[in-house]
N, C-alpha and C. Protein backbone atom coordinates (compact mmCIF):
# COMPACT_ATOMS: atom_id res chain seq x y z
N UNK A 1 63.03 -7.26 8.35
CA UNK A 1 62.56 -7.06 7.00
C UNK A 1 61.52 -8.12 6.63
N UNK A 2 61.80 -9.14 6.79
CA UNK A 2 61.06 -10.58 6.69
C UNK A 2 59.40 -10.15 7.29
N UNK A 3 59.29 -9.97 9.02
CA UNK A 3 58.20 -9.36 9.65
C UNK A 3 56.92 -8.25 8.74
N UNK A 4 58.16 -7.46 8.21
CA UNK A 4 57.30 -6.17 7.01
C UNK A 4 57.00 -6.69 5.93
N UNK A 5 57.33 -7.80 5.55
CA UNK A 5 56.97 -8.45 3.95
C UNK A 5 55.98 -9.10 4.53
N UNK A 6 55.96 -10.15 5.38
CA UNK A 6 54.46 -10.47 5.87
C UNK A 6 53.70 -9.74 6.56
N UNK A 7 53.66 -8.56 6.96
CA UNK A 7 52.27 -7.56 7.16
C UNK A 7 52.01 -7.34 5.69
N UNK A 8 52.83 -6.50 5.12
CA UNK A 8 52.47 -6.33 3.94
C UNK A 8 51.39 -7.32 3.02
N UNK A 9 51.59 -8.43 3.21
CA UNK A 9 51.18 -9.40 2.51
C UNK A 9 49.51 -9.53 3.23
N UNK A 10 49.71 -9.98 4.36
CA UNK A 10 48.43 -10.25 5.32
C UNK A 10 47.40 -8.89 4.86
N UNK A 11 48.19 -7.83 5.37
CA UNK A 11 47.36 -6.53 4.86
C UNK A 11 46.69 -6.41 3.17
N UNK A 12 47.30 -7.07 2.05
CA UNK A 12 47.09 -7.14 1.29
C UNK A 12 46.25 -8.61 0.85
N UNK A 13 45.86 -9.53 1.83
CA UNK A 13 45.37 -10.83 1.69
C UNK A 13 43.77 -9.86 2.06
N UNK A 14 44.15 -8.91 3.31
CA UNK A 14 42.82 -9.12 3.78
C UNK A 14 42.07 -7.75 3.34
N UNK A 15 42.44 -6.73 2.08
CA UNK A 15 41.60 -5.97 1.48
C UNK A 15 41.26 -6.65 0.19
N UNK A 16 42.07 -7.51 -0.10
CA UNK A 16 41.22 -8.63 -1.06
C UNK A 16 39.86 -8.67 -0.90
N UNK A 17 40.21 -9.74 0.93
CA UNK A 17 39.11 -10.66 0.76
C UNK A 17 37.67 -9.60 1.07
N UNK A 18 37.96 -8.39 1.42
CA UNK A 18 37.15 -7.59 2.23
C UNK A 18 36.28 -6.92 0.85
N UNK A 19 36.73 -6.98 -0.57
CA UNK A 19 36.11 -6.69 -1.59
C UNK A 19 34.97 -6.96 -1.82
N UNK A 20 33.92 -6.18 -2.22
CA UNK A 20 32.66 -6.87 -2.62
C UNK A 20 32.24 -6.93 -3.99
N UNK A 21 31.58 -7.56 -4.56
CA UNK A 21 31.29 -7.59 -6.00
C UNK A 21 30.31 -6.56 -6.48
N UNK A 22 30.81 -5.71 -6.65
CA UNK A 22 29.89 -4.30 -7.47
C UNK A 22 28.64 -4.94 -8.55
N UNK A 23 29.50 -5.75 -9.39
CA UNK A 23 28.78 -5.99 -10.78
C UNK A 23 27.59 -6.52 -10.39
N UNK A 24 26.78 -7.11 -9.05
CA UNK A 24 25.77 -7.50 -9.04
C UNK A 24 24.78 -6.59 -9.52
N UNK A 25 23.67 -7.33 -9.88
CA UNK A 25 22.63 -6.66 -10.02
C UNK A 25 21.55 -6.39 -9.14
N UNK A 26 20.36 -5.39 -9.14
CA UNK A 26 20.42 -4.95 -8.11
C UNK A 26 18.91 -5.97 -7.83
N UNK A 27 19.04 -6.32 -6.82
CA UNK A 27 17.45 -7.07 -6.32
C UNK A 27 16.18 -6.82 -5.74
N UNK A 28 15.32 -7.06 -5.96
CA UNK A 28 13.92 -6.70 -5.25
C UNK A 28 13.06 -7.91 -4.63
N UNK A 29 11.91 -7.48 -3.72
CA UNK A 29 11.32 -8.85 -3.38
C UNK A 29 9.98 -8.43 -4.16
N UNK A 30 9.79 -9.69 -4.47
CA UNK A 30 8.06 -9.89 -4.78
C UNK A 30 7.36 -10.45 -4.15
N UNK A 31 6.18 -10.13 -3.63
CA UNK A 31 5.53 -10.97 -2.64
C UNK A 31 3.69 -11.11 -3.27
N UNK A 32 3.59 -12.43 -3.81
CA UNK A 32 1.83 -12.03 -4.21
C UNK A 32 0.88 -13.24 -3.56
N UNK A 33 0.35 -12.31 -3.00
CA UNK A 33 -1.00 -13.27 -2.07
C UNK A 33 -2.38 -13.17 -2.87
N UNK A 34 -2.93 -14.57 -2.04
CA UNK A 34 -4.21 -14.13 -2.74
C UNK A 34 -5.62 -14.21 -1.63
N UNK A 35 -6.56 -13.56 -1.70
CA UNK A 35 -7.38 -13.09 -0.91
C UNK A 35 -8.67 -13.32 -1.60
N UNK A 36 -10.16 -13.05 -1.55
CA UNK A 36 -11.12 -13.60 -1.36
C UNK A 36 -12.03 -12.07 -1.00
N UNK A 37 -12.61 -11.58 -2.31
CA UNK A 37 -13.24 -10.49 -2.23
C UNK A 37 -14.99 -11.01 -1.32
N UNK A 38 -15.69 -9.74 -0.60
CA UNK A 38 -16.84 -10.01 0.47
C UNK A 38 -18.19 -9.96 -0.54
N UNK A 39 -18.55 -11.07 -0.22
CA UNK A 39 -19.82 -11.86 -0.54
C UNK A 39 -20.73 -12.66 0.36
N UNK A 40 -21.79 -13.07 0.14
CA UNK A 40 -22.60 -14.08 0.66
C UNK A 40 -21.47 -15.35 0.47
N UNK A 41 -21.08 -15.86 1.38
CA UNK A 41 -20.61 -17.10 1.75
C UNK A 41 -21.34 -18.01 2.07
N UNK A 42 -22.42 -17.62 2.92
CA UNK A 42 -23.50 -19.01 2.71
C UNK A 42 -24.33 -19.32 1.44
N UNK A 43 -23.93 -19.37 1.11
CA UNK A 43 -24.48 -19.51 -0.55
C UNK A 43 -23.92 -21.09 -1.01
N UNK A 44 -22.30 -21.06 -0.93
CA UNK A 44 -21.75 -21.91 -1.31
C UNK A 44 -20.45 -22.85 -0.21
N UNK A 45 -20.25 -23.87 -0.26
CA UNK A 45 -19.41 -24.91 0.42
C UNK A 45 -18.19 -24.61 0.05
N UNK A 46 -17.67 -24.70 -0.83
CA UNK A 46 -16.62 -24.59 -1.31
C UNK A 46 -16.23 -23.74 -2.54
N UNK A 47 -14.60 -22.90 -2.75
CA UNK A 47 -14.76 -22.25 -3.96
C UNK A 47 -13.27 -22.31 -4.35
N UNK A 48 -13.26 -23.41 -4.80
CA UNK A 48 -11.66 -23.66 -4.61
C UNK A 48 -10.70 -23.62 -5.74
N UNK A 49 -9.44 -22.54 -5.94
CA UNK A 49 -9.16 -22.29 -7.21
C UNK A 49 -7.71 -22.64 -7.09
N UNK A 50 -7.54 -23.11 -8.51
CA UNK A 50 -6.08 -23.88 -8.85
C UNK A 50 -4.88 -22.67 -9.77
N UNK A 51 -3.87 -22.42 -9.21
CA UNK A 51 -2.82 -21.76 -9.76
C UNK A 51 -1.85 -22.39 -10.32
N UNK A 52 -1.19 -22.66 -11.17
CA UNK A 52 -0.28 -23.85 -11.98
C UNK A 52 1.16 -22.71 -11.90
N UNK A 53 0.62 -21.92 -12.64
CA UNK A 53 2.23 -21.15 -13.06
C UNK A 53 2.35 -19.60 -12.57
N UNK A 54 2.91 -18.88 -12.22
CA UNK A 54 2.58 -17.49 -12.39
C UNK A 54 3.45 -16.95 -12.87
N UNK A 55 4.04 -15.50 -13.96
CA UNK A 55 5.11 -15.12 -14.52
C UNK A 55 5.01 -13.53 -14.75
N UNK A 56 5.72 -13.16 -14.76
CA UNK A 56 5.69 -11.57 -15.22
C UNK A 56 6.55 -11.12 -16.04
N UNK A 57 6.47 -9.91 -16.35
CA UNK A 57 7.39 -9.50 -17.39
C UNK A 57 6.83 -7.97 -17.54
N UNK A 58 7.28 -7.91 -18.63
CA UNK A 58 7.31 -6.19 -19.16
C UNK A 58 6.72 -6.29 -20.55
N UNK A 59 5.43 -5.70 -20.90
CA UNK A 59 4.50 -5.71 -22.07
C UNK A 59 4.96 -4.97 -23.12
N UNK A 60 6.05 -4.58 -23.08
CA UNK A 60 6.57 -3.83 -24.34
C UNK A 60 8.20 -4.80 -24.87
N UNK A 61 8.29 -5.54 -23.64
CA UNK A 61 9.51 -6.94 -24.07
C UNK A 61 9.23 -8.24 -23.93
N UNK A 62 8.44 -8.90 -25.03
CA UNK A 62 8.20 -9.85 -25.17
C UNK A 62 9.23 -11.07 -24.41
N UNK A 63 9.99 -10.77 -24.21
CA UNK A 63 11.19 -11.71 -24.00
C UNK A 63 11.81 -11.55 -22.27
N UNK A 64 11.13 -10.60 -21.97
CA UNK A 64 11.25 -10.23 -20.20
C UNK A 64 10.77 -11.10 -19.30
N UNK A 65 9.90 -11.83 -19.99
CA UNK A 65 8.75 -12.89 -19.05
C UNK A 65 9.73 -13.92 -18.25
N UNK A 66 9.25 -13.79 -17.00
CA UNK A 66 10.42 -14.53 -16.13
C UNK A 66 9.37 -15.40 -14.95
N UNK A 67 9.96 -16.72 -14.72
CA UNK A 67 8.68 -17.33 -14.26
C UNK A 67 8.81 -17.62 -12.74
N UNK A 68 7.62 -17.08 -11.92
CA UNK A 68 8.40 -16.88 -10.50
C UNK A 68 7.66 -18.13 -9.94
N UNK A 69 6.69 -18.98 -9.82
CA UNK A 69 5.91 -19.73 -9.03
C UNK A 69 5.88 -21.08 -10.75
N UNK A 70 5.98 -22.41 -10.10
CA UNK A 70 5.87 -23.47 -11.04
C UNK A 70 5.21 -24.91 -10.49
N UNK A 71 4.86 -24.51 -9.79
CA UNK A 71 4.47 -25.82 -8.94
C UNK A 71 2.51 -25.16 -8.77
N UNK A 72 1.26 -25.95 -8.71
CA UNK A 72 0.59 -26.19 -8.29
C UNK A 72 0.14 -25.92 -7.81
N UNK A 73 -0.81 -24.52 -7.16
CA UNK A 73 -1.42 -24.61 -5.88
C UNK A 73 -2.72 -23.97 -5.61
N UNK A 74 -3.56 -24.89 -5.11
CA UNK A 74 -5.20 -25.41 -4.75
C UNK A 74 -5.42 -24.25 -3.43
N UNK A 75 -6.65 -23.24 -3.18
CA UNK A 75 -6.58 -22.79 -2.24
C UNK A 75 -8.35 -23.02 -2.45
N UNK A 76 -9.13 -23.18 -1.05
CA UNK A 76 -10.16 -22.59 -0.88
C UNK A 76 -10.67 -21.24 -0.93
N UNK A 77 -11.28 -20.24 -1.27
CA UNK A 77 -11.52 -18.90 -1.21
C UNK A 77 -12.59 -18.89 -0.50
N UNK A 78 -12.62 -19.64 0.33
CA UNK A 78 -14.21 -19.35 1.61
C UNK A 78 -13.41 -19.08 3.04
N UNK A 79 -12.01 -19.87 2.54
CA UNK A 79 -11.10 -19.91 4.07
C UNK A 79 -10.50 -18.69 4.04
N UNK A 80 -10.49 -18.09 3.12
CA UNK A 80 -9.80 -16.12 2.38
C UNK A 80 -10.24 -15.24 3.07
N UNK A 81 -11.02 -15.24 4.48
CA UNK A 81 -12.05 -13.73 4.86
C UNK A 81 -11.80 -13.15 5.27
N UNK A 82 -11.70 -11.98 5.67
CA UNK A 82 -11.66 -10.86 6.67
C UNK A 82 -10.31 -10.76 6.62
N UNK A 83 -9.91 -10.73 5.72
CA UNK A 83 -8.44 -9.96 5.72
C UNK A 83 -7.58 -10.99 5.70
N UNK A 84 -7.95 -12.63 5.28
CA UNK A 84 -6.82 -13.69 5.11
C UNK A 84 -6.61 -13.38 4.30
N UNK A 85 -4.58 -13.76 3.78
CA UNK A 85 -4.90 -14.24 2.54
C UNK A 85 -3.67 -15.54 2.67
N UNK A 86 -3.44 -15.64 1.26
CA UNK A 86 -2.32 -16.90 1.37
C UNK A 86 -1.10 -16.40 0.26
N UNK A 87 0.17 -16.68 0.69
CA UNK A 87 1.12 -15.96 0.22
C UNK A 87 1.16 -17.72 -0.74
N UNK A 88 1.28 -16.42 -2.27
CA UNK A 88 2.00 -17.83 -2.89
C UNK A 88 3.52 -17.85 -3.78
N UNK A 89 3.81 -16.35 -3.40
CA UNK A 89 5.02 -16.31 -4.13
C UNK A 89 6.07 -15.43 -3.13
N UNK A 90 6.86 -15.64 -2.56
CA UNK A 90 7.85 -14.74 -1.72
C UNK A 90 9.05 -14.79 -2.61
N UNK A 91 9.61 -14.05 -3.01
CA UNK A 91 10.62 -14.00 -3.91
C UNK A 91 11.99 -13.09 -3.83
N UNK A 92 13.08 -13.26 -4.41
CA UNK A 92 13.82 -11.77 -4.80
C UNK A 92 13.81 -12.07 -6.47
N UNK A 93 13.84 -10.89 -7.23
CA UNK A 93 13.83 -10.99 -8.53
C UNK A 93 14.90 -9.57 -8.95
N UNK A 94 15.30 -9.90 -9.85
CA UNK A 94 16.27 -8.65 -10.53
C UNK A 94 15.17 -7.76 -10.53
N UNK A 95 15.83 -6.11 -10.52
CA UNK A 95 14.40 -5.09 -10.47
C UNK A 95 14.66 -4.82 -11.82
N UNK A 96 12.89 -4.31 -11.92
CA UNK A 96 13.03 -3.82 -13.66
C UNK A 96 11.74 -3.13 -13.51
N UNK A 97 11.06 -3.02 -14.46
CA UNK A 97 10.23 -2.07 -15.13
C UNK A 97 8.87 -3.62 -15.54
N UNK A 98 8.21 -3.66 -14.35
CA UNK A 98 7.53 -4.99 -14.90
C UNK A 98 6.04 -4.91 -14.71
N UNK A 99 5.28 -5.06 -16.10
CA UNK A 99 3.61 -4.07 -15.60
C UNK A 99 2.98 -5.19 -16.53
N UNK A 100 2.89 -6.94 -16.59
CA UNK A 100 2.46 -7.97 -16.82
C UNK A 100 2.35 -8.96 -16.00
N UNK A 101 1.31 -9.75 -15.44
CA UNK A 101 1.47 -10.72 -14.65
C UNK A 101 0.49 -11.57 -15.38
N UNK A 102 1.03 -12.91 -15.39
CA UNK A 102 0.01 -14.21 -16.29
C UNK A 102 0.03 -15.09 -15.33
N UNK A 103 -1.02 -15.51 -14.88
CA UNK A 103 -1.63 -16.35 -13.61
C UNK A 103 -2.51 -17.51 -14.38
């Protein structure tokens, strides 16, 4: 009897632990690079542009704005050609309905 109370138990320890959490929400990736449209490049040495913050949101919810990149970052756009670019945000973000980006 003893033997059947501990299966019982073990069996019941381990559909516990085997549970997963439903209530999450559901996730997406964001990924935004930046690239370097075709021009005369010999023209100029350098064209080098600074990104501080980037954020998005949803233009009809003021209050959606969620901030994905916070740090700093300096890229040349002469080093951008032929199909470079430079990833500056790899992300997962809750999914939503999001048609604002402030750079």
């Amino acid at each position: 009897m003893k033997n059947i109370k501990y299966f019982f138990v073990t069996l019941l320890l381990i559909a516990v632990a085997s549970c997963s959490n439903d209530t999450a929400e559901p996730k997406g990736t964001l990924s935004v690079k930046l690239s370097d449209a075709p021009m005369h490049y010999d023209q100029f040495r350098s064209a080098s542009v600074t990104i501080d913050k980037i954020e998005i949101g949803n233009n009809a919810n003021t209050n959606s704005m969620v901030t994905i990149m916070n740090t700093s970052m300096t890229n040349n756009l002469l080093e951008l050609i032929n199909g470079i670019t430079a990833t500056m945000v790899n992300t997962e973000i809750l999914m939503g309905n999001f048609d604002l980006m402030l750079i």
